[in-house]
N, C-alpha and C. Protein backbone atom coordinates (compact mmCIF):
# COMPACT_ATOMS: atom_id res chain seq x y z
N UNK A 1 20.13 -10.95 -1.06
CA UNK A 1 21.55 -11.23 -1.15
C UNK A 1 21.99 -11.95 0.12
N UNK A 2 22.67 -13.39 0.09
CA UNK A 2 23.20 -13.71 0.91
C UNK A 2 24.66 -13.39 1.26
N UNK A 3 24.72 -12.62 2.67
CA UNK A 3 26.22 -12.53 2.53
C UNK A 3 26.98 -13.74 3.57
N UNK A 4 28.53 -13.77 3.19
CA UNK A 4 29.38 -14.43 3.65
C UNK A 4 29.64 -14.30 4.91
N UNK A 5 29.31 -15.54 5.74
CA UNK A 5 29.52 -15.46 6.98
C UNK A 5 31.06 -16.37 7.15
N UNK A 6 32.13 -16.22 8.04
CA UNK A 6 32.90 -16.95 8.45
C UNK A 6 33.21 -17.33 9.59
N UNK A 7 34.27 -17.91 9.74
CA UNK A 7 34.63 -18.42 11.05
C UNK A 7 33.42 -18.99 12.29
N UNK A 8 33.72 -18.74 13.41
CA UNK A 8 32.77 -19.94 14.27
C UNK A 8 30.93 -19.40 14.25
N UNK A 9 31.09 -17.87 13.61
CA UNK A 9 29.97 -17.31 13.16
C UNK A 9 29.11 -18.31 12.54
N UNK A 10 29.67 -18.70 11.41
CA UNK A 10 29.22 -19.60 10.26
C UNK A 10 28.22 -20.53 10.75
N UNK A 11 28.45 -21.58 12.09
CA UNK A 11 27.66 -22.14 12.71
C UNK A 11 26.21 -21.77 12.91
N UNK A 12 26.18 -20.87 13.36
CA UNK A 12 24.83 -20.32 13.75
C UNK A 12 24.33 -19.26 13.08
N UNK A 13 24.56 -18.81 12.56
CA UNK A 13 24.28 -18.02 11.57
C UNK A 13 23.07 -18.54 10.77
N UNK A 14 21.92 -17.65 10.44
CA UNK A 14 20.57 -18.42 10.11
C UNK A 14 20.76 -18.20 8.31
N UNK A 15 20.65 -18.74 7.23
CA UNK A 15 21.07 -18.30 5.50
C UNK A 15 19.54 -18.04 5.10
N UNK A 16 19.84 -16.57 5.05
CA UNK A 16 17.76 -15.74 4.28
C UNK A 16 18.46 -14.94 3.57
N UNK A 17 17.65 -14.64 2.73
CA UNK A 17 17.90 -13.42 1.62
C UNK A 17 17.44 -12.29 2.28
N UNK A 18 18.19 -11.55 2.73
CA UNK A 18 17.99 -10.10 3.53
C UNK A 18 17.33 -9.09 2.69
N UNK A 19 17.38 -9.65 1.41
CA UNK A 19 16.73 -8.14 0.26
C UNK A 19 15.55 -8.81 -0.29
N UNK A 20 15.27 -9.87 0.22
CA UNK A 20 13.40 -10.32 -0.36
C UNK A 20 12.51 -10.28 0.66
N UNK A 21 11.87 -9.36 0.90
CA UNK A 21 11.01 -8.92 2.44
C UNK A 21 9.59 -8.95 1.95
N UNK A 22 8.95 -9.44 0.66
CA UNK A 22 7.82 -9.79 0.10
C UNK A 22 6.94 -10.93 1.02
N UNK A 23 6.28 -10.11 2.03
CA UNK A 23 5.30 -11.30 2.49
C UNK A 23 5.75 -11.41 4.00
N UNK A 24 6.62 -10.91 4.59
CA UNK A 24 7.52 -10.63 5.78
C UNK A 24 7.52 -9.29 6.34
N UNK A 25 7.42 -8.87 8.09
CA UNK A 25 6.91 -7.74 8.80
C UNK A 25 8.33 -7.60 8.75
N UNK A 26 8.51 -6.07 8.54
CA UNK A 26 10.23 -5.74 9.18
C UNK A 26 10.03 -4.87 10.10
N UNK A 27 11.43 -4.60 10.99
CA UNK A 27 11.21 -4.21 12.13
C UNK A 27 12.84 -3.74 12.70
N UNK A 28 12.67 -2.78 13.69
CA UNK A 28 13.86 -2.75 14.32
C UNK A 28 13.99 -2.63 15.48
N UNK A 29 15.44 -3.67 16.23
CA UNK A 29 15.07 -4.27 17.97
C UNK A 29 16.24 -3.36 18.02
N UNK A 30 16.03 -2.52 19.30
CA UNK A 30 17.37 -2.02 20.31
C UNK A 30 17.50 -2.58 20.97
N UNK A 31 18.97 -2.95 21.33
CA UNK A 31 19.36 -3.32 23.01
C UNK A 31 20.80 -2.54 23.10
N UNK A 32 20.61 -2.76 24.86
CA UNK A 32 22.04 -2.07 24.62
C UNK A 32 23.13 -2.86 24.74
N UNK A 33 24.41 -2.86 23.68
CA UNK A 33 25.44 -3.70 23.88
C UNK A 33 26.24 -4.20 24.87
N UNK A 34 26.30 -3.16 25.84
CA UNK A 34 27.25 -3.87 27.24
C UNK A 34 26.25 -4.87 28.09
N UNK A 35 24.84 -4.88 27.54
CA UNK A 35 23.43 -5.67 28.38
C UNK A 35 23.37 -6.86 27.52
N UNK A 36 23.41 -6.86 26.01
CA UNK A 36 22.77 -7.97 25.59
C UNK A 36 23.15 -7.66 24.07
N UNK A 37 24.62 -7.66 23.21
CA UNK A 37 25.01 -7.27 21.71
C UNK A 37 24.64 -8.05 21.01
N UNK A 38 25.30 -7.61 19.71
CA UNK A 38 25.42 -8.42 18.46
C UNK A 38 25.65 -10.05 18.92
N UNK A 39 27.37 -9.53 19.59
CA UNK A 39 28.32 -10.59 19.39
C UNK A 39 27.21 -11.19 20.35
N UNK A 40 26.66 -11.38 21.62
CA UNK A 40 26.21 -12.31 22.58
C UNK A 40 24.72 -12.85 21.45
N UNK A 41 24.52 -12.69 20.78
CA UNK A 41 23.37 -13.36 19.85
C UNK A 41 24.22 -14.15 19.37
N UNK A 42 25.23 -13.88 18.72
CA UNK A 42 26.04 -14.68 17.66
C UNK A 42 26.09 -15.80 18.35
N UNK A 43 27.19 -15.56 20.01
CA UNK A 43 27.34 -16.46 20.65
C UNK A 43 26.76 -17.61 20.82
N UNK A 44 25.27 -16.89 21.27
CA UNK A 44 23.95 -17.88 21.76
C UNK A 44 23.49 -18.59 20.67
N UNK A 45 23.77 -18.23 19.37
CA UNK A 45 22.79 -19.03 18.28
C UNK A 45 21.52 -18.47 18.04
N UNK A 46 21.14 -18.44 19.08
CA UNK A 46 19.30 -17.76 19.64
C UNK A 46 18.83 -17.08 20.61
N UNK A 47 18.35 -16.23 20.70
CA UNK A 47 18.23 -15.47 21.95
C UNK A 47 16.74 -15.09 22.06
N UNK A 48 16.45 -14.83 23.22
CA UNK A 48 15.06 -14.63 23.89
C UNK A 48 14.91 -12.68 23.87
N UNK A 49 14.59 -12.51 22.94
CA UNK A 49 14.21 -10.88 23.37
C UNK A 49 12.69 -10.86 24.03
N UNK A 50 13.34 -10.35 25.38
CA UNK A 50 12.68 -9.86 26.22
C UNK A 50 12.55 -9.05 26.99
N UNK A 51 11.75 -8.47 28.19
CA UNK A 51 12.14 -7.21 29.49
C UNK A 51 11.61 -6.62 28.69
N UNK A 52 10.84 -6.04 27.44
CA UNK A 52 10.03 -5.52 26.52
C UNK A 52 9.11 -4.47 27.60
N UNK A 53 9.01 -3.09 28.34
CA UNK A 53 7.84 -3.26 29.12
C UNK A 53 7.15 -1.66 28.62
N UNK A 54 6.88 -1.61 27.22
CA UNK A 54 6.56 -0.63 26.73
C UNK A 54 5.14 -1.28 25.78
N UNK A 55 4.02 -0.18 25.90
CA UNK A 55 2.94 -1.10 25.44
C UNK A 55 2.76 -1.16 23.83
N UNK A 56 3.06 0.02 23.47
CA UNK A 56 3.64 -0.35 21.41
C UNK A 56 4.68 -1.16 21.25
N UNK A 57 5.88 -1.15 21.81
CA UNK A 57 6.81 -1.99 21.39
C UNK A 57 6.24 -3.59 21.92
N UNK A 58 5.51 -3.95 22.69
CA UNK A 58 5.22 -5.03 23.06
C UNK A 58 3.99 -5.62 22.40
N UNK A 59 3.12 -4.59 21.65
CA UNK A 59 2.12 -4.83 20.50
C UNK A 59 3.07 -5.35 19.35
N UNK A 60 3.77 -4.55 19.31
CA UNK A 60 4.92 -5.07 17.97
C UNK A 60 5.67 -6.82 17.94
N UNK A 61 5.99 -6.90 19.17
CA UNK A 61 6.32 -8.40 19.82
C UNK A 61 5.43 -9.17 19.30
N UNK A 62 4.16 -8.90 19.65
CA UNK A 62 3.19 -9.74 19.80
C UNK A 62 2.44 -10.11 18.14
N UNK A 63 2.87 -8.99 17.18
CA UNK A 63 2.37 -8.93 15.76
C UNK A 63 3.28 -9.70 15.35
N UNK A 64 4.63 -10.00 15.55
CA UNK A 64 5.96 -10.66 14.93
C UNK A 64 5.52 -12.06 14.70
N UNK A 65 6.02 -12.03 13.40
CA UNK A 65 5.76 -13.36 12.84
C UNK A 65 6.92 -14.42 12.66
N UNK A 66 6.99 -15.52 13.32
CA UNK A 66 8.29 -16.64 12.87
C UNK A 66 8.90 -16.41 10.83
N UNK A 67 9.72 -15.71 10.87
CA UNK A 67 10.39 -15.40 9.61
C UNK A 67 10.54 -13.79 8.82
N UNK A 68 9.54 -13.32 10.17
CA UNK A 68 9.63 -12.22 9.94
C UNK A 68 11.42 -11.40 10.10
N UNK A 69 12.17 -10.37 9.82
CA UNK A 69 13.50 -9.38 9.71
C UNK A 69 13.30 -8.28 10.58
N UNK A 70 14.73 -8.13 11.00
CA UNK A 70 14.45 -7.11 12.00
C UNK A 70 16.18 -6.31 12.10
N UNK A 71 16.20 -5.16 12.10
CA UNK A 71 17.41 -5.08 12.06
C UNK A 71 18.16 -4.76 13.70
N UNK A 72 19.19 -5.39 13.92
CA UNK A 72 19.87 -5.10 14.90
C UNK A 72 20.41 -4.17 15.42
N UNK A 73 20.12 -2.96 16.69
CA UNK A 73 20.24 -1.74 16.65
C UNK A 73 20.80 -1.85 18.38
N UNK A 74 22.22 -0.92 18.17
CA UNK A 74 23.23 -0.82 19.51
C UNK A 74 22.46 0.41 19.95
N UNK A 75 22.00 0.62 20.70
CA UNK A 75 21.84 1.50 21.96
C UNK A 75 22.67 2.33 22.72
N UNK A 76 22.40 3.18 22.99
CA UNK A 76 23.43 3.69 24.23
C UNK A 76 25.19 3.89 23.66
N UNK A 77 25.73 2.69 23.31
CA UNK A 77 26.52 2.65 23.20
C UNK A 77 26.57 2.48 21.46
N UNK A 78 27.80 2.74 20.46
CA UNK A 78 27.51 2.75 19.60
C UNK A 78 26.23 3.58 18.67
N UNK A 79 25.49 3.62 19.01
CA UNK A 79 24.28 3.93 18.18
C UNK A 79 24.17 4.00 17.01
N UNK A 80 23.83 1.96 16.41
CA UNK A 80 23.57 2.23 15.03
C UNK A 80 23.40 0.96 14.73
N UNK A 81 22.81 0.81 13.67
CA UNK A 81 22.41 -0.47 13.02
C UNK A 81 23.77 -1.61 12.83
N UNK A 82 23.53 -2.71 13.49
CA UNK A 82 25.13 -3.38 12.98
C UNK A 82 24.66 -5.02 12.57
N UNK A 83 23.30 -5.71 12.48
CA UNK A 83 22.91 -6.83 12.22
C UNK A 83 21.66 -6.79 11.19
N UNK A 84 21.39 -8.10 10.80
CA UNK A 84 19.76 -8.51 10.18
C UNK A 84 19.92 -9.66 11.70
N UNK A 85 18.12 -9.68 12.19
CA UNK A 85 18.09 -11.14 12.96
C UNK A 85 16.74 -11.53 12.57
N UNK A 86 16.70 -12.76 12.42
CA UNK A 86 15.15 -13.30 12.17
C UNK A 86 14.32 -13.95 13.01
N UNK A 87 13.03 -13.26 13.27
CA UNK A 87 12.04 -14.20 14.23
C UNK A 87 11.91 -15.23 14.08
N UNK A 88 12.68 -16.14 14.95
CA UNK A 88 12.42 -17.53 14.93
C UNK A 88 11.07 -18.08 15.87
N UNK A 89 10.95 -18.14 16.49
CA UNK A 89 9.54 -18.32 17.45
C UNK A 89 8.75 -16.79 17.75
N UNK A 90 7.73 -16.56 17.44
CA UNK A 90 6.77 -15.73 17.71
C UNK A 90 6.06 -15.82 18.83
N UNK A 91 4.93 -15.53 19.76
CA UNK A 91 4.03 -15.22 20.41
C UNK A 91 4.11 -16.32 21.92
N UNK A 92 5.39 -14.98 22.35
CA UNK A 92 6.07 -16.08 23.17
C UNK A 92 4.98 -15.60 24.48
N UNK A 93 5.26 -15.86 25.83
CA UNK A 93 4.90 -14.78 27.23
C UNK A 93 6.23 -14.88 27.79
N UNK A 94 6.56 -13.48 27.63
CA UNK A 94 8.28 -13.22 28.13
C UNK A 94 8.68 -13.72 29.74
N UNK A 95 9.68 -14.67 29.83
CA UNK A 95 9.59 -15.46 30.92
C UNK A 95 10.54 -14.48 32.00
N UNK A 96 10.11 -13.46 32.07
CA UNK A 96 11.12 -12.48 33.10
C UNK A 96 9.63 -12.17 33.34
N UNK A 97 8.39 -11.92 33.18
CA UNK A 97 7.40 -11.39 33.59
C UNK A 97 6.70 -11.89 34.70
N UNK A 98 6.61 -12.36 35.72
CA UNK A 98 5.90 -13.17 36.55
C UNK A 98 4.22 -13.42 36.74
N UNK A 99 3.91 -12.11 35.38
CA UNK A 99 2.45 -12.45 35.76
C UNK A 99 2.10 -12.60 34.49
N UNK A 100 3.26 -13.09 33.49
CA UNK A 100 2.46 -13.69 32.64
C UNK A 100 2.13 -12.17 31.25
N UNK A 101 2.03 -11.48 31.42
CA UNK A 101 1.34 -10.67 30.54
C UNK A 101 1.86 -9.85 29.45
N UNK A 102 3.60 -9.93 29.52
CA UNK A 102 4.17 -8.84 28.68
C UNK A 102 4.80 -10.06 27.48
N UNK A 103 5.35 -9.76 26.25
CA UNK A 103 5.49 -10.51 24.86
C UNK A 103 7.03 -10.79 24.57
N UNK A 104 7.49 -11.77 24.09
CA UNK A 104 8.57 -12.11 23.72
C UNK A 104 8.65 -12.72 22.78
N UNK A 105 10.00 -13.33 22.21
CA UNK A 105 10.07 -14.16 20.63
C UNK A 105 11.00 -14.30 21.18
N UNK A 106 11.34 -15.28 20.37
CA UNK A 106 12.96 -15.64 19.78
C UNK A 106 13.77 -15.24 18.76
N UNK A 107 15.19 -14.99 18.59
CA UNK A 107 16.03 -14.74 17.21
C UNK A 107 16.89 -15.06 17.41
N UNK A 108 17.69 -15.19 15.93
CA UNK A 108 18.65 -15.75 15.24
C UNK A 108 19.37 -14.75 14.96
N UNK A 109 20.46 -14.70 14.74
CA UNK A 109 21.32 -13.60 14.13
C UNK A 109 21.38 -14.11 12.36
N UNK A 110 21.21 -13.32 11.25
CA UNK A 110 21.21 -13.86 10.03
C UNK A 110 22.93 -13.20 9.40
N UNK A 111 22.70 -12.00 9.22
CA UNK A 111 24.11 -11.49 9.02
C UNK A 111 23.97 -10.08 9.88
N UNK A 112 26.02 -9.89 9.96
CA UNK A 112 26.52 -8.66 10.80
C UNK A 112 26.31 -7.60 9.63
N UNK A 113 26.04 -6.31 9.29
CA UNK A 113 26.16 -5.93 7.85
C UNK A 113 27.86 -5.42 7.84
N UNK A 114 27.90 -5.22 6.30
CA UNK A 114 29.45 -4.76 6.10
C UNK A 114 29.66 -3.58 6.96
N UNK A 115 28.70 -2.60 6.66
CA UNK A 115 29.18 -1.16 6.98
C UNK A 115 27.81 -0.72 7.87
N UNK A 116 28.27 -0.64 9.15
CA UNK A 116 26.97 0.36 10.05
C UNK A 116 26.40 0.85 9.96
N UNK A 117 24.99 1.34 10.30
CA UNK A 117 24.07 2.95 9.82
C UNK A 117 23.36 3.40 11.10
N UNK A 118 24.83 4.68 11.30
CA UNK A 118 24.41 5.18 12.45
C UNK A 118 23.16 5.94 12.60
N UNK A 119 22.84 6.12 13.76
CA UNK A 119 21.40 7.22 14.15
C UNK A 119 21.67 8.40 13.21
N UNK A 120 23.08 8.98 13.33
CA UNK A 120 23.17 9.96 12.99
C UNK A 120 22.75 10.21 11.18
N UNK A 121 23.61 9.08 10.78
CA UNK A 121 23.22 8.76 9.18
C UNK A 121 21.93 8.74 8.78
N UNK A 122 20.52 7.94 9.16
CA UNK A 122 19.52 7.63 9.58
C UNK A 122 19.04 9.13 9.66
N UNK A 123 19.31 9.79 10.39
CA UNK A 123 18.58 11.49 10.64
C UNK A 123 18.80 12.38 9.92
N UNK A 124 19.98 12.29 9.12
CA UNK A 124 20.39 12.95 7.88
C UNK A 124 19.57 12.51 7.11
N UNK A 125 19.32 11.48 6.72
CA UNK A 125 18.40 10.95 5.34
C UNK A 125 16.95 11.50 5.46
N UNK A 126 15.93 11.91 4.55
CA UNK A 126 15.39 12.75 4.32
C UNK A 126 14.45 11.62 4.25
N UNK A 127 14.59 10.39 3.44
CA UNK A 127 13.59 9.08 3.17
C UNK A 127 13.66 8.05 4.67
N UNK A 128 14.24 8.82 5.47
CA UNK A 128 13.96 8.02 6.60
C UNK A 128 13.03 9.01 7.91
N UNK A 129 13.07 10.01 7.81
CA UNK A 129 12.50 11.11 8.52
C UNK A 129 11.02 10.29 9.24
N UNK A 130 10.87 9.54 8.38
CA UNK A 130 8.91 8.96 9.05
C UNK A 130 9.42 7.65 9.37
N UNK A 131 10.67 7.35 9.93
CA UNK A 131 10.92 6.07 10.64
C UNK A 131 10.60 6.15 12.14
N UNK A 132 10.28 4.82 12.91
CA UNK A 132 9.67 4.79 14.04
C UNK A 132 11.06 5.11 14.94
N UNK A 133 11.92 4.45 14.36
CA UNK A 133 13.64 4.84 15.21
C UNK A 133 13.72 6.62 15.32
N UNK A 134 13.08 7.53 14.39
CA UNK A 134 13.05 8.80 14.88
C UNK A 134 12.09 9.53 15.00
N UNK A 135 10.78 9.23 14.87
CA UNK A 135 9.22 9.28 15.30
C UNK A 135 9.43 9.20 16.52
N UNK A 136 9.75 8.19 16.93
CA UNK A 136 9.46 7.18 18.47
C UNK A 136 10.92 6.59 18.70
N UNK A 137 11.15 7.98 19.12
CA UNK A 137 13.02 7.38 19.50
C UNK A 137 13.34 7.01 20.64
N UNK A 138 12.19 6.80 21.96
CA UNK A 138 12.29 5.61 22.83
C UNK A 138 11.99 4.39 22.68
N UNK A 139 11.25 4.35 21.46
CA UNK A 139 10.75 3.13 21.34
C UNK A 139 11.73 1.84 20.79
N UNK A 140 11.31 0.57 21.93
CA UNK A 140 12.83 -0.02 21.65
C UNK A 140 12.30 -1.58 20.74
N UNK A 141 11.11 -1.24 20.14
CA UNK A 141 10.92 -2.49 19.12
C UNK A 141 9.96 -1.67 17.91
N UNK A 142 10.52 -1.66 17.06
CA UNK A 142 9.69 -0.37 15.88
C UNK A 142 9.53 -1.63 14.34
N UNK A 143 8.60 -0.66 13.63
CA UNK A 143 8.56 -1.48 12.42
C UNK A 143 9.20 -0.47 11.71
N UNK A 144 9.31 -1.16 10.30
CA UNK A 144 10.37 -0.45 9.06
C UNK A 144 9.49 -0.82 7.88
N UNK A 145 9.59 0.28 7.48
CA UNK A 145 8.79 -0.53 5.86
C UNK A 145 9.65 -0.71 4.65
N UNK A 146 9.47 -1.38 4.07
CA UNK A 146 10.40 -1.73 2.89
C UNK A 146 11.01 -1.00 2.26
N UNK A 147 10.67 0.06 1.93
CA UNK A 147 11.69 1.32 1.74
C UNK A 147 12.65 2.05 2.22
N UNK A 148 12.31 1.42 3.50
CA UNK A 148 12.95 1.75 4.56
C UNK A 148 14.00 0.83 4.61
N UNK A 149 13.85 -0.23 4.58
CA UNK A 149 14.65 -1.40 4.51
C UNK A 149 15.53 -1.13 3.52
N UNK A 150 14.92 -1.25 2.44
CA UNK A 150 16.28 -1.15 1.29
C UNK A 150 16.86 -0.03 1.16
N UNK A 151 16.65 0.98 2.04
CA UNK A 151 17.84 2.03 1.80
C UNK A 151 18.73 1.58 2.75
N UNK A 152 18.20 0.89 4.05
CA UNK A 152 19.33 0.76 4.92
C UNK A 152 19.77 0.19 4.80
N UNK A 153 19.75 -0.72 3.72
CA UNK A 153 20.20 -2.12 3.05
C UNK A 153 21.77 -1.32 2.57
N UNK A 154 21.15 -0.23 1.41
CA UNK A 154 22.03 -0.03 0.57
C UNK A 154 23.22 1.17 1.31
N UNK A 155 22.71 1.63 2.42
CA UNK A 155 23.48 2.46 3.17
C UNK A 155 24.20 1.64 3.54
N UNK A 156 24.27 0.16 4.27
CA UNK A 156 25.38 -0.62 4.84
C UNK A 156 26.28 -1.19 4.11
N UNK A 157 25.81 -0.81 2.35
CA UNK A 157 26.92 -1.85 1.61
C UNK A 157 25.95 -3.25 1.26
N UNK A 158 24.95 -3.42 1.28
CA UNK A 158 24.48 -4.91 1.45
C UNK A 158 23.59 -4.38 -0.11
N UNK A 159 23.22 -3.93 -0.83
CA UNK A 159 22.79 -3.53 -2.54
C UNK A 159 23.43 -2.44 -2.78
């Protein structure tokens, strides 16, 4: 489903079908909003996720594929799902690293979703219990599996 983007959003905004993940890694990126939000992706068009310095979440970097989904997750503040963004460049070497060795990509913001899905929502759900967001709840780059996906799909209003 493509949803409606408006206003100066519209520009940069990347157009994917958020509910066809056939053939595509999904995944979910934290940052924290007063460091690096939604809106400052929107802003940028594209952004460099990086400062990654965890060695699973930076395996995960490094597996990300250009087209691969990922859902956008507030940190700290907020705590809760509020985007889709798509790997636009893969198998970067994160340029904050000086020696070269830790993983980065690029993304796009695709859509904001209608309706949020907080941690808290997320921990209530019973079909999310074996997610890496509460397995590995430091972990600040996780995968999602498609089931996973489309409930959080349908928890935000987006099916």
């Amino acid at each position: 489903m493509d949803l409606p983007v408006t206003g100066i959003a519209q520009a940069f905004m990347t157009k994917i079908n958020i509910t066809e993940t056939t053939g595509r890694n999904l995944w979910l990126m934290k940052s924290e909003p007063d460091v690096y939000g939604w809106d400052d992706l929107v802003a940028e068009g594209e952004g460099t996720w990086d400062g990654v310095r965890n060695h699973l979440a930076a395996r995960n970097l490094r597996t990300m594929q250009e087209g691969d989904l990922a859902f956008f997750y507030h940190s700290n503040i907020g705590i809760e799902i509020v985007g889709v963004i798509v790997i636009s460049k893969a198998g970067l070497t994160d340029p904050t690293d000086p020696e070269g060795k830790w993983a980065a990509v690029k993304v796009k913001p695709v859509t904001k979703l209608p309706k949020t899905v907080t941690l808290k929502q997320v921990k209530a759900t019973p079909e999310l219990q074996a997610m890496d967001l509460i397995r590995l709840s430091r972990l600040s780059v996780g995968a999602v599996r498609p089931e996973e996906w489309a409930l959080i799909l349908k928890m935000a209003d987006v099916i």
